[in-house]
N, C-alpha and C. Protein backbone atom coordinates (compact mmCIF):
# COMPACT_ATOMS: atom_id res chain seq x y z
N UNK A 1 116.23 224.64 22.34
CA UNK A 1 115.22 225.32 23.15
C UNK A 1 114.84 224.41 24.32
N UNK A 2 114.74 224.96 25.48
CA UNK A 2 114.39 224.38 26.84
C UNK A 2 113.10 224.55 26.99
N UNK A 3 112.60 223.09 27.65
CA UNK A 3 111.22 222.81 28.32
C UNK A 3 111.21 222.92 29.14
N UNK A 4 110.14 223.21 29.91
CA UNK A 4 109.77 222.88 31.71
C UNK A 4 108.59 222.47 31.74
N UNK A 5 108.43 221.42 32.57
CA UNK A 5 107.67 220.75 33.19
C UNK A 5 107.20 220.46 34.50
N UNK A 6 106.19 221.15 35.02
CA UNK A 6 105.54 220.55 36.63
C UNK A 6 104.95 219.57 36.93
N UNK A 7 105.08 218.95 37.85
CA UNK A 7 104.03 217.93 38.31
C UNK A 7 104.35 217.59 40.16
N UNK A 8 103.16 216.87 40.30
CA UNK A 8 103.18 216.77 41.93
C UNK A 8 103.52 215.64 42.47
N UNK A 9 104.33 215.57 43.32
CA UNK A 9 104.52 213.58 43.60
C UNK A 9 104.41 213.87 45.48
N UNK A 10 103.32 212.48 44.85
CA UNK A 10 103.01 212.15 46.60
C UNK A 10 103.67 211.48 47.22
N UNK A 11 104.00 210.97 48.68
CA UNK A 11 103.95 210.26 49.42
C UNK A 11 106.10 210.98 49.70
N UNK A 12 106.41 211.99 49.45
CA UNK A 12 108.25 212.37 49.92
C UNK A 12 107.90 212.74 51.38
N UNK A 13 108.73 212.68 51.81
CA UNK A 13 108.44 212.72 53.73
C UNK A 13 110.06 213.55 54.18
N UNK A 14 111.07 213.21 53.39
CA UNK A 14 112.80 213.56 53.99
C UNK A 14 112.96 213.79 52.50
N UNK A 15 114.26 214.38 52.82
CA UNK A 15 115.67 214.91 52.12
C UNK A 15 116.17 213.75 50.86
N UNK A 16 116.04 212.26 51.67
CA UNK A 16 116.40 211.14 51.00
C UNK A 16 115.30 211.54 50.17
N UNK A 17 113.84 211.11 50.04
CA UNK A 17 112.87 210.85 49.16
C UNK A 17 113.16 211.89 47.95
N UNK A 18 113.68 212.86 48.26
CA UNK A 18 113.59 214.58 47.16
C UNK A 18 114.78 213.94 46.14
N UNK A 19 115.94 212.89 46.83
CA UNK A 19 117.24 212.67 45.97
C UNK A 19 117.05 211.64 45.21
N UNK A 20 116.39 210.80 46.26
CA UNK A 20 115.74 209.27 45.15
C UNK A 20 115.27 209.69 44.01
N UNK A 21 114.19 210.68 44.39
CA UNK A 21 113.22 211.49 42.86
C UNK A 21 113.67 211.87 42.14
N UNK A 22 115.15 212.95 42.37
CA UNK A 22 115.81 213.23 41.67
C UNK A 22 116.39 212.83 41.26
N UNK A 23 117.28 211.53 41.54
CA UNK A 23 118.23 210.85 40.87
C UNK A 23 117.28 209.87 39.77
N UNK A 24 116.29 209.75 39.52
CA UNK A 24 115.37 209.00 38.83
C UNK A 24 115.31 209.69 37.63
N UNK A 25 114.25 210.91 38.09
CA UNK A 25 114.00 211.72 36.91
C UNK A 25 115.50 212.63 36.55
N UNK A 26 116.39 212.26 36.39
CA UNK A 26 117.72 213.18 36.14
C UNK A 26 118.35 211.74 34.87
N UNK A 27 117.75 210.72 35.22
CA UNK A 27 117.87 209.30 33.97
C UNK A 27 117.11 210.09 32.89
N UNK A 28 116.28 210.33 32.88
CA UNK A 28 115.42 210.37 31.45
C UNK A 28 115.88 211.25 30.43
N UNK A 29 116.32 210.79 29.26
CA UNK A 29 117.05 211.39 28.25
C UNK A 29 116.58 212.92 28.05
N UNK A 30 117.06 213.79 28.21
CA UNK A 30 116.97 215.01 27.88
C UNK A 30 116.62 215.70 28.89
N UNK A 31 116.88 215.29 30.09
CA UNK A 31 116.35 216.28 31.13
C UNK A 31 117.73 217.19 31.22
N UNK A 32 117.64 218.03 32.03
CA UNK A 32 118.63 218.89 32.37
C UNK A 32 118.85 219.57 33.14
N UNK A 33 117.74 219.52 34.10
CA UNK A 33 117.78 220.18 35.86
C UNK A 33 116.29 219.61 35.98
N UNK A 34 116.60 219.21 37.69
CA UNK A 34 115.19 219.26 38.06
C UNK A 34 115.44 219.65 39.50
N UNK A 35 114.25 220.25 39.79
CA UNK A 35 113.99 220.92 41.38
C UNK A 35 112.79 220.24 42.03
N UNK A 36 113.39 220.16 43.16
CA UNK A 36 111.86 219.24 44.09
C UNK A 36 112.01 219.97 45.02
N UNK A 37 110.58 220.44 45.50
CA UNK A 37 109.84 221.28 47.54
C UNK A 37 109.47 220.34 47.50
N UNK A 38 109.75 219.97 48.66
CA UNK A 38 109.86 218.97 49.80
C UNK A 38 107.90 219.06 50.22
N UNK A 39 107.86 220.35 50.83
CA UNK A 39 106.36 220.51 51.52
C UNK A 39 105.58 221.14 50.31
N UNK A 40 105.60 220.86 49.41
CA UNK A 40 104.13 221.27 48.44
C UNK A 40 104.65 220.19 47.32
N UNK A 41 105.30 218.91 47.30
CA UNK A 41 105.87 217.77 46.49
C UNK A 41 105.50 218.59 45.16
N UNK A 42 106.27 219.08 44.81
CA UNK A 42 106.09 219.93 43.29
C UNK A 42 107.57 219.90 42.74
N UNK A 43 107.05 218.94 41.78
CA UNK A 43 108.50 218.35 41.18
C UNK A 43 108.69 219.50 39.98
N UNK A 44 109.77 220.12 39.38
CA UNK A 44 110.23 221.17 38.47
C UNK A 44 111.33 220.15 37.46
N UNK A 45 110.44 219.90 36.37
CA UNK A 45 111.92 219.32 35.35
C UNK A 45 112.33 220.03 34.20
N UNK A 46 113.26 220.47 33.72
CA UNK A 46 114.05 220.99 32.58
C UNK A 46 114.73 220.38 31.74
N UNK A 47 114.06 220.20 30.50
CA UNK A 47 114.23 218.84 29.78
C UNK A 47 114.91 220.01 28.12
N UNK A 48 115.54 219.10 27.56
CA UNK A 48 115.95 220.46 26.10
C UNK A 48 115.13 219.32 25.01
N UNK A 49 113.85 218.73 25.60
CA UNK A 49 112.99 218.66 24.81
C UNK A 49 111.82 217.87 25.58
N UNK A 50 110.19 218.04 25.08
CA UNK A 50 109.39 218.22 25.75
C UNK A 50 109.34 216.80 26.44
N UNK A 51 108.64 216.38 27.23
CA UNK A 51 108.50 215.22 28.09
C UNK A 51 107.33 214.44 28.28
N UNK A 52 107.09 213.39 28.07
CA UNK A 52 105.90 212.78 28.54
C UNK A 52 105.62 212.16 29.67
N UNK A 53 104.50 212.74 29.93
CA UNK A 53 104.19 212.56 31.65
C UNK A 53 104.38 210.68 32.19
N UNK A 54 104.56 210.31 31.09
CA UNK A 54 104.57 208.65 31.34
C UNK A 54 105.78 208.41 31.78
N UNK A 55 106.51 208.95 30.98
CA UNK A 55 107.89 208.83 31.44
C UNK A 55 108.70 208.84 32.52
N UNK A 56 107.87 210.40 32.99
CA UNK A 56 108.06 211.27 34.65
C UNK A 56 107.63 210.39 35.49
N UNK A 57 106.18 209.62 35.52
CA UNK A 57 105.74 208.91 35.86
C UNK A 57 106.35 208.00 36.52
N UNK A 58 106.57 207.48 35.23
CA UNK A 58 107.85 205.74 35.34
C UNK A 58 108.81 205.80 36.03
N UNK A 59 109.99 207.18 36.29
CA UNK A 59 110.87 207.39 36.79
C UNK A 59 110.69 207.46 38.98
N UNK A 60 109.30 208.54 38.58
CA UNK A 60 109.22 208.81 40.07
C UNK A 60 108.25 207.24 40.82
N UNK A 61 107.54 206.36 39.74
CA UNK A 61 107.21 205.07 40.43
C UNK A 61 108.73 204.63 40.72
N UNK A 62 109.83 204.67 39.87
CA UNK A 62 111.17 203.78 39.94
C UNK A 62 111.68 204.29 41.73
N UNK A 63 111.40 205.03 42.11
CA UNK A 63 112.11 206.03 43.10
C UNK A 63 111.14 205.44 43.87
N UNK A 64 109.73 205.22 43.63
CA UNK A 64 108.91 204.39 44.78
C UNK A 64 107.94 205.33 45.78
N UNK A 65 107.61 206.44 44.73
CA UNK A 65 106.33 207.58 44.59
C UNK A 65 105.70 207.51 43.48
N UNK A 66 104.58 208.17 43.48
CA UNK A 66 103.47 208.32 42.85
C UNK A 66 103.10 209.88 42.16
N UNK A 67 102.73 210.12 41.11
CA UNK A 67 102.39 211.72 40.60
C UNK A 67 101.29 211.44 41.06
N UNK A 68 100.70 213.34 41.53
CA UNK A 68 99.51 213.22 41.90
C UNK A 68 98.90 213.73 40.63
């Protein structure tokens, strides 16, 4: 069974920032798609099991953003 998860990350400005994010949160064991808008930073992850926001967290600090 598939999860989804929203959250908001501040400070993406380009195309690069949306891939950094994504290539971050696409590490964390069990994800399985994620979608990022650029202009409303609303990160979309699809995990085939649920996620902790610490995690998301950790990934999108690794990328060198912040959840809002």
């Amino acid at each position: 069974m598939s999860s989804t998860a929203t959250f908001t990350v501040s400070g993406m400005t380009c195309e690069h920032c949306v891939a950094s994010v994504s290539d971050e949160v696409l590490e964390i064991a069990g994800v399985t798609g994620v979608d990022v808008d650029l202009p409303s930073g609303r990160l979309t992850i699809t995990s085939d099991q649920p996620l902790s926001e610490d995690a998301v967290a950790s990934a999108v600090d690794e990328a060198g953003y912040r959840l809002s």
